[in-house]
N, C-alpha and C. Protein backbone atom coordinates (compact mmCIF):
# COMPACT_ATOMS: atom_id res chain seq x y z
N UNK A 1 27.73 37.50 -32.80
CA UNK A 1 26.39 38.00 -33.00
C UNK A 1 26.02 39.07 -31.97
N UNK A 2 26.22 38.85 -30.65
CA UNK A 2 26.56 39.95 -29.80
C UNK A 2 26.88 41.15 -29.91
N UNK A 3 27.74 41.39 -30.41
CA UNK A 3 28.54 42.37 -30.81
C UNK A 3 27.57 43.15 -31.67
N UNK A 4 27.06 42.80 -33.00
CA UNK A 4 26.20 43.57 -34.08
C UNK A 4 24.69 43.69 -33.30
N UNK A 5 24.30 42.89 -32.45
CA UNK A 5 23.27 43.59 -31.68
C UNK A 5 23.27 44.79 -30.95
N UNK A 6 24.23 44.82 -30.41
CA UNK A 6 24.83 45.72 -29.16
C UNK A 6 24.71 47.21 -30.52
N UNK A 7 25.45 46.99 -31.47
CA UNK A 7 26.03 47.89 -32.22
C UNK A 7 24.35 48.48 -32.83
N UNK A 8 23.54 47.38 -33.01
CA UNK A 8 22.16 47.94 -33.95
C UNK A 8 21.69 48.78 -33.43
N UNK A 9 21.24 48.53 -31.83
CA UNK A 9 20.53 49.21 -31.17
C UNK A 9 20.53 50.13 -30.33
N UNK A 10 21.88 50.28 -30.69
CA UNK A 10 22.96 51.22 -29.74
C UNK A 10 22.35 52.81 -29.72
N UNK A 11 21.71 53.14 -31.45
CA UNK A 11 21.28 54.31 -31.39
C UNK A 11 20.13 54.57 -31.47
N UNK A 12 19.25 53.55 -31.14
CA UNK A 12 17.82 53.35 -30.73
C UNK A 12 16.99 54.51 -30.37
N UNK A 13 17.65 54.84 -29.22
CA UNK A 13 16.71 55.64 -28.37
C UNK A 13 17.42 56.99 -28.34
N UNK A 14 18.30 57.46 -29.12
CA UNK A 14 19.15 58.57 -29.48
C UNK A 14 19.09 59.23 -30.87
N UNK A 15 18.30 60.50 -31.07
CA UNK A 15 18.74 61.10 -32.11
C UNK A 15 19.80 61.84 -32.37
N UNK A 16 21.08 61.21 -31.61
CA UNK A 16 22.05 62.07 -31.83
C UNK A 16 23.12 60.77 -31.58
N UNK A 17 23.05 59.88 -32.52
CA UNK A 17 23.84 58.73 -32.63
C UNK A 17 24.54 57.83 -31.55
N UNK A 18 24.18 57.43 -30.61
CA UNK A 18 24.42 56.21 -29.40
C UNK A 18 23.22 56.72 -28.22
N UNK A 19 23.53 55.55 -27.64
CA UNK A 19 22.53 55.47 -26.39
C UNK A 19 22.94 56.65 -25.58
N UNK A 20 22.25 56.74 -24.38
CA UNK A 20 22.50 57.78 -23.46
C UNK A 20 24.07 57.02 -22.75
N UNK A 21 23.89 56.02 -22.56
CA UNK A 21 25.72 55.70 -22.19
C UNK A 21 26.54 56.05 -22.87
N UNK A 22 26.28 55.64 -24.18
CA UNK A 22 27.85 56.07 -24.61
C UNK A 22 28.10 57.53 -24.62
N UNK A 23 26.63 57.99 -25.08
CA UNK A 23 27.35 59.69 -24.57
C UNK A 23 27.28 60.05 -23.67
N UNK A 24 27.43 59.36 -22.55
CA UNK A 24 28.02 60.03 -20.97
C UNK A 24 29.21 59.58 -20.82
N UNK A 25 29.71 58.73 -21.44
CA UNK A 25 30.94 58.28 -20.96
C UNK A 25 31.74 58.98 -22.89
N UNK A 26 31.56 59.88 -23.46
CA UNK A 26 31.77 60.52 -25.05
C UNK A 26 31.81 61.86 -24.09
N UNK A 27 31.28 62.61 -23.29
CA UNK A 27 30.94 63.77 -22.73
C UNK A 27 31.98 63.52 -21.52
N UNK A 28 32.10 62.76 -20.93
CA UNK A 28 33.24 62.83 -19.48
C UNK A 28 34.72 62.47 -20.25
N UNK A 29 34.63 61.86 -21.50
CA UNK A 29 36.21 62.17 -21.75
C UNK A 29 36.59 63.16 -22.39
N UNK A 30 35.46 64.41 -22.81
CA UNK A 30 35.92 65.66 -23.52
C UNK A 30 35.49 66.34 -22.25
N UNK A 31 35.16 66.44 -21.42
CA UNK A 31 35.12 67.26 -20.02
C UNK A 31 36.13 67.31 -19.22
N UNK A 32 36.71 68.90 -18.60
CA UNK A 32 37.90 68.86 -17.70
C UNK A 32 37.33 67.84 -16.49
N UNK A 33 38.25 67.27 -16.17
CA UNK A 33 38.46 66.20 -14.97
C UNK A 33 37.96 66.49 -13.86
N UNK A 34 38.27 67.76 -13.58
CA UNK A 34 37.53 67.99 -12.50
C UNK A 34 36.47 68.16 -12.25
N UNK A 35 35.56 68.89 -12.92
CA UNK A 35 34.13 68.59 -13.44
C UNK A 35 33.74 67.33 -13.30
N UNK A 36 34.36 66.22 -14.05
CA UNK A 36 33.66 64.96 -14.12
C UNK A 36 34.15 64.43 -12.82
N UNK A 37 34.97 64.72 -12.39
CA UNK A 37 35.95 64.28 -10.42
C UNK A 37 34.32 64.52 -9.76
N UNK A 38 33.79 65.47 -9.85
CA UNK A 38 32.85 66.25 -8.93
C UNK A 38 31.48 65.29 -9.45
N UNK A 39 31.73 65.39 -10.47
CA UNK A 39 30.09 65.11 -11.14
C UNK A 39 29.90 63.74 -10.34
N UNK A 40 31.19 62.76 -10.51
CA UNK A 40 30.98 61.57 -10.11
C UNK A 40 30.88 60.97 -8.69
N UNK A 41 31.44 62.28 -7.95
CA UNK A 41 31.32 62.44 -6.64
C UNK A 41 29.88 62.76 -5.91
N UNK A 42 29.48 63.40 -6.50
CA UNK A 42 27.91 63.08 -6.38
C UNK A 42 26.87 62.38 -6.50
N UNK A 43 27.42 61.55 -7.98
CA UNK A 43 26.44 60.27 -8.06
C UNK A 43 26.88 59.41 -6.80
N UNK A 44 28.45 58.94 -6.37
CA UNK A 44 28.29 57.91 -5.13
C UNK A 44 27.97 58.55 -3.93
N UNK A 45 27.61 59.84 -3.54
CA UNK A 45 26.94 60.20 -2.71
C UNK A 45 25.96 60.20 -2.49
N UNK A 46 25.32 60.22 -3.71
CA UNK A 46 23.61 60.25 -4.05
C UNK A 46 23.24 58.43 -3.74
N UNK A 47 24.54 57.68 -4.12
CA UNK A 47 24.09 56.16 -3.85
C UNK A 47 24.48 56.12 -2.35
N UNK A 48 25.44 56.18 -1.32
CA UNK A 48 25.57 56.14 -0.18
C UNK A 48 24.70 56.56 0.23
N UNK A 49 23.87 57.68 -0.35
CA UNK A 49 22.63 58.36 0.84
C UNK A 49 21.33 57.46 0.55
N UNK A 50 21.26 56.73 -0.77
CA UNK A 50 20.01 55.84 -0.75
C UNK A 50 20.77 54.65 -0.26
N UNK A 51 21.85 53.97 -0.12
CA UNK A 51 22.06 52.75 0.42
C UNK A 51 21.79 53.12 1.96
N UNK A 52 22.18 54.06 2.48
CA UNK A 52 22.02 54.19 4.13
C UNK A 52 20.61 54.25 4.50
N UNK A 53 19.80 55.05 3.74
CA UNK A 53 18.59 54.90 3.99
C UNK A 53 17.43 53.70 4.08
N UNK A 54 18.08 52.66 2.97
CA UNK A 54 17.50 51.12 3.17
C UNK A 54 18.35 50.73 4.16
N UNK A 55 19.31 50.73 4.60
CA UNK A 55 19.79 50.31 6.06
C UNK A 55 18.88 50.72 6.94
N UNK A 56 19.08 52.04 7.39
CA UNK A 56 17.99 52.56 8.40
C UNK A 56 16.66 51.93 8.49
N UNK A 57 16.54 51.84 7.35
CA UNK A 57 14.49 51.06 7.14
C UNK A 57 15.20 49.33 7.37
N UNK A 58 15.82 48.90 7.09
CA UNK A 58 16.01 47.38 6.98
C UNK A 58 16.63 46.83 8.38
N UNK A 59 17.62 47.84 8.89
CA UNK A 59 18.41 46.95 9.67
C UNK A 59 20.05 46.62 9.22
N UNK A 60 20.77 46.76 10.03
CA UNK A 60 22.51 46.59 9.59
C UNK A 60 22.78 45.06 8.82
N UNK A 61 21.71 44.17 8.90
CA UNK A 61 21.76 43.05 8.88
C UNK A 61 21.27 43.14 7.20
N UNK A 62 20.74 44.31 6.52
CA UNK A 62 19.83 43.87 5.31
C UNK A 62 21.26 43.85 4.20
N UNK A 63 21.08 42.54 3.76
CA UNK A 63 22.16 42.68 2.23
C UNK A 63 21.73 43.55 0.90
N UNK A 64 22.45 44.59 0.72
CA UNK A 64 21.72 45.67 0.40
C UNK A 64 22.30 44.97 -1.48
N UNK A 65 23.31 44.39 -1.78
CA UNK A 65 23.83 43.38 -3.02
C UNK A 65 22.98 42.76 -3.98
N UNK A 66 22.52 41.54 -2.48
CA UNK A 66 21.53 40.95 -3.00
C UNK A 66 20.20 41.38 -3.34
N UNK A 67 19.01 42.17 -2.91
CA UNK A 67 18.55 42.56 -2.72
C UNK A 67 18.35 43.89 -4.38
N UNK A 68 19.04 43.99 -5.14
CA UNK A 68 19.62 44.83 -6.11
C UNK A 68 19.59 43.51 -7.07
N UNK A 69 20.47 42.68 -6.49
CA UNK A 69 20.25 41.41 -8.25
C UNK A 69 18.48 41.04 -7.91
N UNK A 70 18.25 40.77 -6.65
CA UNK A 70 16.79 40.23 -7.08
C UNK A 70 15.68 41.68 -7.79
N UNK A 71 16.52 42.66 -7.63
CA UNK A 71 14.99 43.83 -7.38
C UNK A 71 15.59 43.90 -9.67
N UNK A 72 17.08 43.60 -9.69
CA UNK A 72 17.02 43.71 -11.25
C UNK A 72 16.28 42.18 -11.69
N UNK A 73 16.46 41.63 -11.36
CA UNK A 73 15.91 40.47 -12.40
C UNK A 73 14.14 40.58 -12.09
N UNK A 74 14.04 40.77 -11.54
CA UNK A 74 12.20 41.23 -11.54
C UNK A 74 11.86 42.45 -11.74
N UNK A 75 12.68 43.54 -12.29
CA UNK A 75 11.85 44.68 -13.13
C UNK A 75 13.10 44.96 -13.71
N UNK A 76 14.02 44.36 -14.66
CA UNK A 76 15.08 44.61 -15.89
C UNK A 76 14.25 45.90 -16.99
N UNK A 77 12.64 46.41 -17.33
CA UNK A 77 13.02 46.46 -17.79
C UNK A 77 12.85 48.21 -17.37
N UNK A 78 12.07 48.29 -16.23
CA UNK A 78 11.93 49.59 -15.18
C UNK A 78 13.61 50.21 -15.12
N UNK A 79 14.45 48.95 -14.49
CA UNK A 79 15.69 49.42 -14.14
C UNK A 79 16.40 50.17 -15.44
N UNK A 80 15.98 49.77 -16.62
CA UNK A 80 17.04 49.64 -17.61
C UNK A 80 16.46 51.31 -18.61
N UNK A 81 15.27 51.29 -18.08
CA UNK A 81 15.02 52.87 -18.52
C UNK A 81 15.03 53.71 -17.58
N UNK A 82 15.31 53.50 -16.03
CA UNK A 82 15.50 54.34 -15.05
C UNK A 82 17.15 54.84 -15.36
N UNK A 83 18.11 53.88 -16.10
CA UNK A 83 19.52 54.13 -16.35
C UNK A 83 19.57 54.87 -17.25
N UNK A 84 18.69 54.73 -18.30
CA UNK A 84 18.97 55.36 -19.46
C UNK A 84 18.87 57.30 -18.83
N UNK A 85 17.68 57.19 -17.92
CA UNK A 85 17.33 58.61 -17.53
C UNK A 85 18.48 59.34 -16.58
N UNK A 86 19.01 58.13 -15.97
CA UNK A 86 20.01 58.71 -15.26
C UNK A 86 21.74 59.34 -15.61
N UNK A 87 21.46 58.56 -17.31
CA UNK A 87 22.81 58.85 -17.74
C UNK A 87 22.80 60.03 -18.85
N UNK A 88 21.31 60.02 -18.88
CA UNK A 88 20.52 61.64 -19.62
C UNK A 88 21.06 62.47 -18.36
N UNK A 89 20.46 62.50 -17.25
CA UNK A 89 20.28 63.47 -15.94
C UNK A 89 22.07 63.96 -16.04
N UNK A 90 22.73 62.86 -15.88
CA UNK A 90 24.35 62.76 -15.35
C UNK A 90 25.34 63.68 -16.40
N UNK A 91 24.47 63.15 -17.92
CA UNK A 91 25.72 63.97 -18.66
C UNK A 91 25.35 65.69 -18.93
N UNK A 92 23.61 65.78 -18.49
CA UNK A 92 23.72 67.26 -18.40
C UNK A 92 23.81 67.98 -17.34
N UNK A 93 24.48 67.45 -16.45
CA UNK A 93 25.06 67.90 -15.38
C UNK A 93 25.94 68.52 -15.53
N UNK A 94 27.05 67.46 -16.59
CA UNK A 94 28.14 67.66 -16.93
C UNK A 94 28.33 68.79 -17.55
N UNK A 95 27.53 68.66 -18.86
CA UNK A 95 27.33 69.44 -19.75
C UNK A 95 27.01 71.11 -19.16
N UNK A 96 26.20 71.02 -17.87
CA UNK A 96 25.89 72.53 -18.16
C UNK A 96 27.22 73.36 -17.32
N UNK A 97 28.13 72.84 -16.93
CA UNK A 97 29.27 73.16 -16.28
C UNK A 97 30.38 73.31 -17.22
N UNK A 98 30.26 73.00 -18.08
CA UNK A 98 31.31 73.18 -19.15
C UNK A 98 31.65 74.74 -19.72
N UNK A 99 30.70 75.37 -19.46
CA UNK A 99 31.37 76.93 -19.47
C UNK A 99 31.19 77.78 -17.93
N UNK A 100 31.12 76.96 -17.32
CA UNK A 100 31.60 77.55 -15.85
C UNK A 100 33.23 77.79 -15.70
């Protein structure tokens, strides 16, 4: 049953047939590698520079893990359209480098 849910709603929020995931990860396997090498090199930079920064404010001691499962299970559904925007943001990143 899983499965045909996943599949219903998949193109929900897409007029151009799947969620914003699947076409970021539909867009990085028709993108040269290196492009997507880079693209992705920036998103974990962009996360190292916000994980260091809740260090700095928290302390070496703050579990930055935990802190992420509690902050998802009390706004699932903030997080889950902040992803969708980010995998909009990510694949036209991609995208506008493709005739570079």
């Amino acid at each position: 049953m899983s499965i045909f849910k996943d599949w219903f709603t998949e193109d929900e929020d897409d007029i151009f047939m799947g969620s914003p995931k699947s076409k970021f990860f539909d867009v990085t396997r028709e993108a040269s590698k290196d492009i997507v090498e880079d693209e992705i090199d920036k998103i974990i930079e962009k996360l190292a520079v916000l994980e260091l920064m809740k260090i700095d404010e928290k302390g070496d001691e703050f579990n930055i893990n935990e802190h992420i499962k509690k902050y998802i299970l009390e706004n699932e559904e903030r997080v889950n359209g902040m992803k969708k925007g980010l995998y909009i943001e990510f694949t036209g990143e991609i995208i506008s480098r493709l005739d570079s």
